[in-house]
Protein backbone atom coordinates (compact mmCIF):
# COMPACT_ATOMS: atom_id res chain seq x y z
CA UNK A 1 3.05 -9.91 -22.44
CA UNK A 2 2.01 -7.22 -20.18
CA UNK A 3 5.47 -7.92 -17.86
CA UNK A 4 7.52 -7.12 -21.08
CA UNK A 5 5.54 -4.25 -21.86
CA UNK A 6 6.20 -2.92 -18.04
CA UNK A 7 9.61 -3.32 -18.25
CA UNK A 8 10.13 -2.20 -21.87
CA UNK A 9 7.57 0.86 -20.56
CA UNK A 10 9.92 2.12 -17.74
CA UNK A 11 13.04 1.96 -19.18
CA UNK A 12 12.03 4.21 -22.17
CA UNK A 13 10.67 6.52 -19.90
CA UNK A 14 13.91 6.90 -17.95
CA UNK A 15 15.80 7.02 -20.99
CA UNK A 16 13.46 9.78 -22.68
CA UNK A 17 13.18 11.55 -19.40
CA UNK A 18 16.95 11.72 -19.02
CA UNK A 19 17.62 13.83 -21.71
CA UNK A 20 20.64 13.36 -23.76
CA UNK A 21 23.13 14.49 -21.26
CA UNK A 22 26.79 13.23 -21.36
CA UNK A 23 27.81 9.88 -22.57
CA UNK A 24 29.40 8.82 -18.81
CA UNK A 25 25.52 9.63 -17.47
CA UNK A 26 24.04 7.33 -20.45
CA UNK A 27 26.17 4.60 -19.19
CA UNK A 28 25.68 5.20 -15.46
CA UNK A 29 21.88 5.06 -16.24
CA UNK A 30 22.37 1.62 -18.62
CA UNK A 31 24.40 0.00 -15.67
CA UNK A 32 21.31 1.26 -13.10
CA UNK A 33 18.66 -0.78 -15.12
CA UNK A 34 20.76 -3.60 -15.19
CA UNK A 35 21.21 -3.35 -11.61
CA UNK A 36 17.37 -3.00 -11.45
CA UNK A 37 16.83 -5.56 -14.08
CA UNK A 38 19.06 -8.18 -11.79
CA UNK A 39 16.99 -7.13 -8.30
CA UNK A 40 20.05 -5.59 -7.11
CA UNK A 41 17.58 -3.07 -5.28
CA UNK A 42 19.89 -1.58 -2.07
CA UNK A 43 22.59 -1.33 -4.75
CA UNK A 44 20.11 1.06 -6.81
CA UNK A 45 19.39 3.13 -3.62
CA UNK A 46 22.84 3.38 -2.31
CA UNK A 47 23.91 4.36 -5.39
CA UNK A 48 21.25 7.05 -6.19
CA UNK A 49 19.54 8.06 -3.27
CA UNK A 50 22.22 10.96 -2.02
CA UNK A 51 22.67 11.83 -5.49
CA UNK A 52 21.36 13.97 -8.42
CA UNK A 53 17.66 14.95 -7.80
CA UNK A 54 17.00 14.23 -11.42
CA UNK A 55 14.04 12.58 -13.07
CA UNK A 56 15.71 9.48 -14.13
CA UNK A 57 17.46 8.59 -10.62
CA UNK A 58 13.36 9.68 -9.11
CA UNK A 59 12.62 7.19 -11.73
CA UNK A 60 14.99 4.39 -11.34
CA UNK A 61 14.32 4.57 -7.01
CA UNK A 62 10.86 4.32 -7.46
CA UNK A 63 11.70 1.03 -8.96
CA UNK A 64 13.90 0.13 -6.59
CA UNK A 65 11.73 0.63 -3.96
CA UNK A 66 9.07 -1.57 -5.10
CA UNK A 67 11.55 -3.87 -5.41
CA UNK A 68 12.96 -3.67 -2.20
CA UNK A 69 8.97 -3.81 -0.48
CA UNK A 70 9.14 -7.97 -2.44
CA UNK A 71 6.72 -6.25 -5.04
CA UNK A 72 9.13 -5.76 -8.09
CA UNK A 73 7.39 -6.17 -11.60
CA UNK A 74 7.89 -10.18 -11.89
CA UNK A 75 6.10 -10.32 -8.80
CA UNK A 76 3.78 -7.59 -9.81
CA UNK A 77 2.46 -9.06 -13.08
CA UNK A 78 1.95 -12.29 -11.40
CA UNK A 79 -0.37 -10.68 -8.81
CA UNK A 80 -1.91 -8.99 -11.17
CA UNK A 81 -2.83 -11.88 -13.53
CA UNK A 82 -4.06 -13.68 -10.41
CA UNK A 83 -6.15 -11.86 -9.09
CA UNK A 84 -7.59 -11.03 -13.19
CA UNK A 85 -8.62 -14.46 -12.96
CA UNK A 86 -11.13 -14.67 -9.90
CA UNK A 87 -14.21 -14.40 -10.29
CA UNK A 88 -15.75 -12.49 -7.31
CA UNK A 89 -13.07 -11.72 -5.14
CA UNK A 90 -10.62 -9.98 -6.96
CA UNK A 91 -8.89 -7.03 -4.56
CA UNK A 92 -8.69 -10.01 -2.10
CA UNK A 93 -6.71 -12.51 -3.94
CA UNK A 94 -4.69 -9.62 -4.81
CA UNK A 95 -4.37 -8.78 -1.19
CA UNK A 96 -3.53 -12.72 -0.62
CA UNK A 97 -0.78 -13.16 -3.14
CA UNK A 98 0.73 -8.94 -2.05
CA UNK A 99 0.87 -10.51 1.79
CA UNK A 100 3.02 -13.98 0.39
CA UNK A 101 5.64 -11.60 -1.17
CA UNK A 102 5.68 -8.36 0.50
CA UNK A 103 8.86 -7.82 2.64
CA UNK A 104 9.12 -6.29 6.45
CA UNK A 105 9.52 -3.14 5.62
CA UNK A 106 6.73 -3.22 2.53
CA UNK A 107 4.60 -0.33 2.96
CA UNK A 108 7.70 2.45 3.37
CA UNK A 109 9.12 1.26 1.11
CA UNK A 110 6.44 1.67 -0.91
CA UNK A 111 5.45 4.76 0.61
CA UNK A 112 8.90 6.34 -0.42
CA UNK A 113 8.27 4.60 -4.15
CA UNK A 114 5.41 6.81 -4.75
CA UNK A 115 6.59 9.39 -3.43
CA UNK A 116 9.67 9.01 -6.08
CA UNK A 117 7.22 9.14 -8.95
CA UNK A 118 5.33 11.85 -7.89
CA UNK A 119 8.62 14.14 -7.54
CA UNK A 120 9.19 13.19 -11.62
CA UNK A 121 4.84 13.49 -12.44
CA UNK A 122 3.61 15.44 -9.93
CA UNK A 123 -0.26 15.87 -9.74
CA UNK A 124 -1.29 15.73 -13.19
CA UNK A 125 -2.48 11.76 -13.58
CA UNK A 126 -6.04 12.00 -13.28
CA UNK A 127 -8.93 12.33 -15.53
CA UNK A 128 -8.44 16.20 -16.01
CA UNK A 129 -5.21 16.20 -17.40
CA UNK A 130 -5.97 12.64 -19.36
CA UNK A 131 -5.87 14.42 -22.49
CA UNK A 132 -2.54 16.49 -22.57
CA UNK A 133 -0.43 13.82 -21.33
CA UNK A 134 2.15 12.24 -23.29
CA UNK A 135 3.03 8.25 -23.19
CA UNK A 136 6.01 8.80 -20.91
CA UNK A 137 4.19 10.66 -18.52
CA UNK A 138 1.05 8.27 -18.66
CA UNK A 139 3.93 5.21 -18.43
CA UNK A 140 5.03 7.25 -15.18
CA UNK A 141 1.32 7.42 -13.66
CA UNK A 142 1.12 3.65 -14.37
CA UNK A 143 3.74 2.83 -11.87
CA UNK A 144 2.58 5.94 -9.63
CA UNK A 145 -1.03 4.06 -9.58
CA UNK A 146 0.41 0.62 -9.23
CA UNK A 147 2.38 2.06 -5.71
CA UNK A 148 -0.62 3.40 -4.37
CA UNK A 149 -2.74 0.27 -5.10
CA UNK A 150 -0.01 -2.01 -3.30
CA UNK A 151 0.04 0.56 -0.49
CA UNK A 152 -3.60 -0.40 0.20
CA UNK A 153 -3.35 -3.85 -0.23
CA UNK A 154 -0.37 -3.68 2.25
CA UNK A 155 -2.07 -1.84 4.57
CA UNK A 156 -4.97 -4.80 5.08
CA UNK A 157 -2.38 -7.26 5.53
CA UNK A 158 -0.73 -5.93 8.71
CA UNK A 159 -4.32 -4.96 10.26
CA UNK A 160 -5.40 -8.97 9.96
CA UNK A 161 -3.71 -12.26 11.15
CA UNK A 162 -5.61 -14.87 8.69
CA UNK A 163 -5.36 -13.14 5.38
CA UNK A 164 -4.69 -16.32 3.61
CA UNK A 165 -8.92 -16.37 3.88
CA UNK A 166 -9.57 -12.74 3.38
CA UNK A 167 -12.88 -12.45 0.76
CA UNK A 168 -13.08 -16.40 0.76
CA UNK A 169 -16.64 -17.91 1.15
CA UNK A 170 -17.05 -19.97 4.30
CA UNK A 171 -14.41 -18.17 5.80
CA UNK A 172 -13.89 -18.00 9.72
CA UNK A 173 -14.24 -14.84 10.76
CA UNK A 174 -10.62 -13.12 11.39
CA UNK A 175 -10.88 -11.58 15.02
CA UNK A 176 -7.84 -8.60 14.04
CA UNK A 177 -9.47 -7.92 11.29
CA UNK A 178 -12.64 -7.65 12.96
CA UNK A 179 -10.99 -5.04 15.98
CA UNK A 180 -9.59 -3.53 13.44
CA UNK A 181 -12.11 -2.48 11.76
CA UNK A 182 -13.67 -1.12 15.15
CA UNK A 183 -10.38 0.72 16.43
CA UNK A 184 -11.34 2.85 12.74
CA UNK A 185 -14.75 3.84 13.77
CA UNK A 186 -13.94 4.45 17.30
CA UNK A 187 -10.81 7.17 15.69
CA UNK A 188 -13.30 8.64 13.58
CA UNK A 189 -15.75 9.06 16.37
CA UNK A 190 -18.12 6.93 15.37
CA UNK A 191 -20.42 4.32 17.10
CA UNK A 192 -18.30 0.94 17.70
CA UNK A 193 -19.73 -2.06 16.14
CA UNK A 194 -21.49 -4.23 18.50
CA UNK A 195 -19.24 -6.87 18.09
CA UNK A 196 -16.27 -4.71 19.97
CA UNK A 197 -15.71 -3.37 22.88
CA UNK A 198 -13.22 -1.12 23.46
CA UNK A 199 -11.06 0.46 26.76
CA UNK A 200 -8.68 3.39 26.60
CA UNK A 201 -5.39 2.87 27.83
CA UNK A 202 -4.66 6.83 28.02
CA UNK A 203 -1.95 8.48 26.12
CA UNK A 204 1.64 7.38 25.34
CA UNK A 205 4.49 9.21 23.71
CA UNK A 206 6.71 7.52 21.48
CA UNK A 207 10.37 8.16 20.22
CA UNK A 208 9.34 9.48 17.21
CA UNK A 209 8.08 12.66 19.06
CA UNK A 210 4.29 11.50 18.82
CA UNK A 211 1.39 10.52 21.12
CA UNK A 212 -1.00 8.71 20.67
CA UNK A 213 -4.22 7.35 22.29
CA UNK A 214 -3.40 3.56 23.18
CA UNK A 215 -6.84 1.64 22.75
CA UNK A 216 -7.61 -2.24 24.08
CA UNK A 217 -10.39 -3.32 21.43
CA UNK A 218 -11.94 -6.91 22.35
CA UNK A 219 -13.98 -9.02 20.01
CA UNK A 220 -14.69 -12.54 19.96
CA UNK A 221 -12.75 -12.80 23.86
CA UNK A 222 -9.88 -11.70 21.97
CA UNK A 223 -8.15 -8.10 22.62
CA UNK A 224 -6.21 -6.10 20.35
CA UNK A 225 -4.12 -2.92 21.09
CA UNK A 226 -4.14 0.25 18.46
CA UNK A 227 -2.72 3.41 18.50
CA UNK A 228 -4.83 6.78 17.71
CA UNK A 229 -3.89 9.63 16.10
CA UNK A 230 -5.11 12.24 14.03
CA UNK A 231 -8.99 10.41 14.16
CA UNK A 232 -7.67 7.18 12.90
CA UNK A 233 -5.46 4.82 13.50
CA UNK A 234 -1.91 4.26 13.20
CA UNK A 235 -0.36 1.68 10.99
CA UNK A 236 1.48 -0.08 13.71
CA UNK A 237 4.16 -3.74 13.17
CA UNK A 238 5.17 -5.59 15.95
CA UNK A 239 5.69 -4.44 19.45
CA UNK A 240 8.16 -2.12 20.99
CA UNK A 241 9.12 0.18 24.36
CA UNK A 242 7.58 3.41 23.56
CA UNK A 243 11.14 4.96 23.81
CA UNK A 244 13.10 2.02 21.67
CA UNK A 245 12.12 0.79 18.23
CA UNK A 246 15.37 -0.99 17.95
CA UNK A 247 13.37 -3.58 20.46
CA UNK A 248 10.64 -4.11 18.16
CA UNK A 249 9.70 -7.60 17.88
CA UNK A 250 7.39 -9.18 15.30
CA UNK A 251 5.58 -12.33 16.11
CA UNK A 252 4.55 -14.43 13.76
CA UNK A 253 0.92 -14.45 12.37
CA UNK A 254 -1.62 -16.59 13.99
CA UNK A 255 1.22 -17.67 16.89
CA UNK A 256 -0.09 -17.09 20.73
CA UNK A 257 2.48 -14.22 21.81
CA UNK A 258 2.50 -12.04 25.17
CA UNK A 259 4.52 -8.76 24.51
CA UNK A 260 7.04 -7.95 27.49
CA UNK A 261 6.34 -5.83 30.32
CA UNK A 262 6.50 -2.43 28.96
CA UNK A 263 6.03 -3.42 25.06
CA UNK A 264 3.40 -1.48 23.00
CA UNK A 265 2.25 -1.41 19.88
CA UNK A 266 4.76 -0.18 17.53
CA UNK A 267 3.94 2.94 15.21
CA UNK A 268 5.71 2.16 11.41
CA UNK A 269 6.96 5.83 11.69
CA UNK A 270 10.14 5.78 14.13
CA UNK A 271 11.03 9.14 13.63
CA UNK A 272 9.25 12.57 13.85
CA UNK A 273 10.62 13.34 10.20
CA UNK A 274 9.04 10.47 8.63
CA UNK A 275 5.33 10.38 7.75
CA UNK A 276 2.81 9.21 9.80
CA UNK A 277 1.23 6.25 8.07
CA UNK A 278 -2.64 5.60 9.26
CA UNK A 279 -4.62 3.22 8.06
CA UNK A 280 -7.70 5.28 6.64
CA UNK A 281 -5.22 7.23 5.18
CA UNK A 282 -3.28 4.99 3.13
CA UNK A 283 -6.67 2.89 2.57
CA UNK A 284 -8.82 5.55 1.19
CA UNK A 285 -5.91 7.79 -0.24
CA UNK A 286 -4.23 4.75 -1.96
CA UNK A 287 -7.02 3.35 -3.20
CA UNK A 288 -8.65 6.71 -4.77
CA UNK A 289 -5.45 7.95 -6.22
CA UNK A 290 -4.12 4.57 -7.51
CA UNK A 291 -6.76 3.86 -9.32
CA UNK A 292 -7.16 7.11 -10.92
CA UNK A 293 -3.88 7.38 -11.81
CA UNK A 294 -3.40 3.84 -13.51
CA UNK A 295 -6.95 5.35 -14.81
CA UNK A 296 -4.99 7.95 -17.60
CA UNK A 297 -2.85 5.21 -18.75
CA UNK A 298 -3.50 2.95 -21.79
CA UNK A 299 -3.04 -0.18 -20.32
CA UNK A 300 -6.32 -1.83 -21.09
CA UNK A 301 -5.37 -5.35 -18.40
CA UNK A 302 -4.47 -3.44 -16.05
CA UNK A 303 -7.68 -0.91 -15.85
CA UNK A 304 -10.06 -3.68 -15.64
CA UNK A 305 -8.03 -5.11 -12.95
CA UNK A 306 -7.81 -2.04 -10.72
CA UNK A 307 -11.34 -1.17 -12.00
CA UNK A 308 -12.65 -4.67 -10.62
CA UNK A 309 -10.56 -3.62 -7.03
CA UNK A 310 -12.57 -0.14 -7.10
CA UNK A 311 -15.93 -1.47 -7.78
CA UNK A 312 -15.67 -4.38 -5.20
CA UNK A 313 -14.92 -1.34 -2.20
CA UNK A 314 -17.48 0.58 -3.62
CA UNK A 315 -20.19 -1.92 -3.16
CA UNK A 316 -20.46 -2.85 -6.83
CA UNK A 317 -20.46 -5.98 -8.89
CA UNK A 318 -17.75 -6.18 -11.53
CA UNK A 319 -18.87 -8.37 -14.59
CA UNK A 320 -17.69 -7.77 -18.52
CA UNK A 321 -15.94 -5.25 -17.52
CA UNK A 322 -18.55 -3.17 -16.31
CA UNK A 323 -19.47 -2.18 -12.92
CA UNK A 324 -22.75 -1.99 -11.69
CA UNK A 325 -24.40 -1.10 -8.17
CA UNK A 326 -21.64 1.47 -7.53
CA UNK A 327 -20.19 4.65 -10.13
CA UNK A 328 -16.21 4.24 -10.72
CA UNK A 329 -16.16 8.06 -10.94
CA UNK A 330 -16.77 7.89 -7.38
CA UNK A 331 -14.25 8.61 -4.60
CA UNK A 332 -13.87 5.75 -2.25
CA UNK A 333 -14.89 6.55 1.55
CA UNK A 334 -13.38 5.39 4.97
CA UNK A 335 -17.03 3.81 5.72
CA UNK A 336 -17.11 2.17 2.18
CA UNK A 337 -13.56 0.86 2.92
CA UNK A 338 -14.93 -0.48 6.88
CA UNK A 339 -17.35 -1.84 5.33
CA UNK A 340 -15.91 -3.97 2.37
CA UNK A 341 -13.71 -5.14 4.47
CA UNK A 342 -16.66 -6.35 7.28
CA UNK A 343 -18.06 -8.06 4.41
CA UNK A 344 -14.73 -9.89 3.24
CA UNK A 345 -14.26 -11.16 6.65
């Protein structure tokens, strides 16, 4: 049920948002849901994406995006529902079941999704404006929301190796998950936990135009490299030479791998126009802004879901739909987001 109301959901908004127009544009727009509607995702964006800035291709690409990162509505619902069903460890099934179907190139692309619906919504889906939006626009935050809330989840899943165990009780300790957690506090300039040490490498300048601090973080007699920017740290995939991304190589999770001489840790960002995606950031940002914008939207499931994500990272406990130890009104923090995910590992 709430898959067909997505999809029906979208589609009128697209249609509505169109405007009339002429009748060739009603049928390009038909044949680009269809297109959507059949996962035909890098048809969508070659089609649209040098075209008309108009809000029904910004609509239609934010779509396609999700759909390109694995995380197209089927897929979506299906999380969704999932993770609605556990008991006390909601945001990390969800995070388990985003990590089986995300693609390699998940969070741009979902980066670039949100950043489609914002250029059609803008910065009006929050509580304030609640009130005065219409059910187009508040159909428009849902998907906005929904973006942002993957982003976060996506973001977890490249700083860990065993996420298959993330939030599970008994669970082995995940040394990544662990450094990562310490390359955060050492970016923000805070004390290192005592599990970590840590060794700067010194500075290195990518071919993106950026430097960064290169960090050695060791926990558990394993070591970890992260790059520093900005007083956090940089969503990084793989390795690379700091002057080639085309070299990037992406090991497989949990597989013993030694980089090349001369391999780094590769930055997501591989050019000096695209944003700079750290994992603070995208954590905290994601997660505040996600769930307030699914927050103006009528979707009752969906709410308690997110709602149940929000109160977990804010130290709550989410029973009856009702949080309690932690206020939902409350903005998420980068320590509150360190430490939930200490305590899920």
């Amino acid at each position: 049920m709430i898959k067909n109301i997505l999809n029906v959901s979208l589609l009128t908004a697209i249609l509505l948002l169109s405007g009339c127009g002429e009748d060739s544009e009603g049928v390009s727009q038909l044949e680009t849901q269809q297109m959507l509607d059949e996962g035909d995702f890098a048809g969508v964006i070659a089609k649209l994406e040098n075209g008309a800035d108009s809000n029904s291709n910004n609509l239609a690409l934010g779509a396609a995006y999700m759909g390109k990162a694995g995380l197209a509505l089927p897929s979506l619902i299906e999380i969704i529902d999932k993770s609605g069903d556990s008991s006390d460890n909601a945001f990390g099934t969800f995070i388990q079941d985003v990590d089986t179907k995300k693609s390699a190139t998940a969070l741009n692309d979902l980066e670039k999704a949100s950043g489609y619906y914002k250029k059609v919504i803008g910065d009006v889906c929050d509580e304030t404006h609640s009130t005065t939006l219409n059910s187009e626009s508040k159909d428009i935050c849902l998907f906005l929301g929904l973006s942002q809330t993957l982003k976060a989840a996506t973001t977890i899943t490249y700083i860990a190796d065993d996420i298959a165990s993330f939030g599970e009780e008994g669970a082995t300790e995940d040394p990544k998950l662990k450094a990562s957690t310490c390359a955060m506090q050492y970016a923000a300039g805070g004390s290192v936990d005592s599990k970590c040490s840590v060794v700067s490498q010194g500075n290195i300048a990518f071919a993106n135009g950026r430097t960064y601090e290169e960090i050695a973080m060791t926990t558990s007699d394993e070591t970890f490299n992260y790059l520093v920017i900005n007083q956090t740290t940089a969503v990084t995939n793989g390795f690379c030479p700091a002057n080639d991304f085309s070299s990037r190589v992406v090991p497989e999770k949990n597989v013993p791998y030694t980089p090349p001489t001369g391999f780094h840790v590769c930055p997501l960002a591989e050019t000096n126009a695209t944003k700079e995606l750290t994992t603070a950031e995208v954590l905290v940002q994601a997660l505040n802004e996600g769930t307030d914008s699914i927050g103006v939207t009528s979707n009752k499931d969906i709410q308690d879901s997110v709602d149940e994500f929000k109160c977990e990272v804010l130290g709550g406990n989410y029973s009856n739909n009702q949080c309690t130890g932690a206020d939902l009104a409350d903005k998420v923090t980068d320590d509150q987001v360190i430490q939930y995910i200490n305590d899920k590992n």
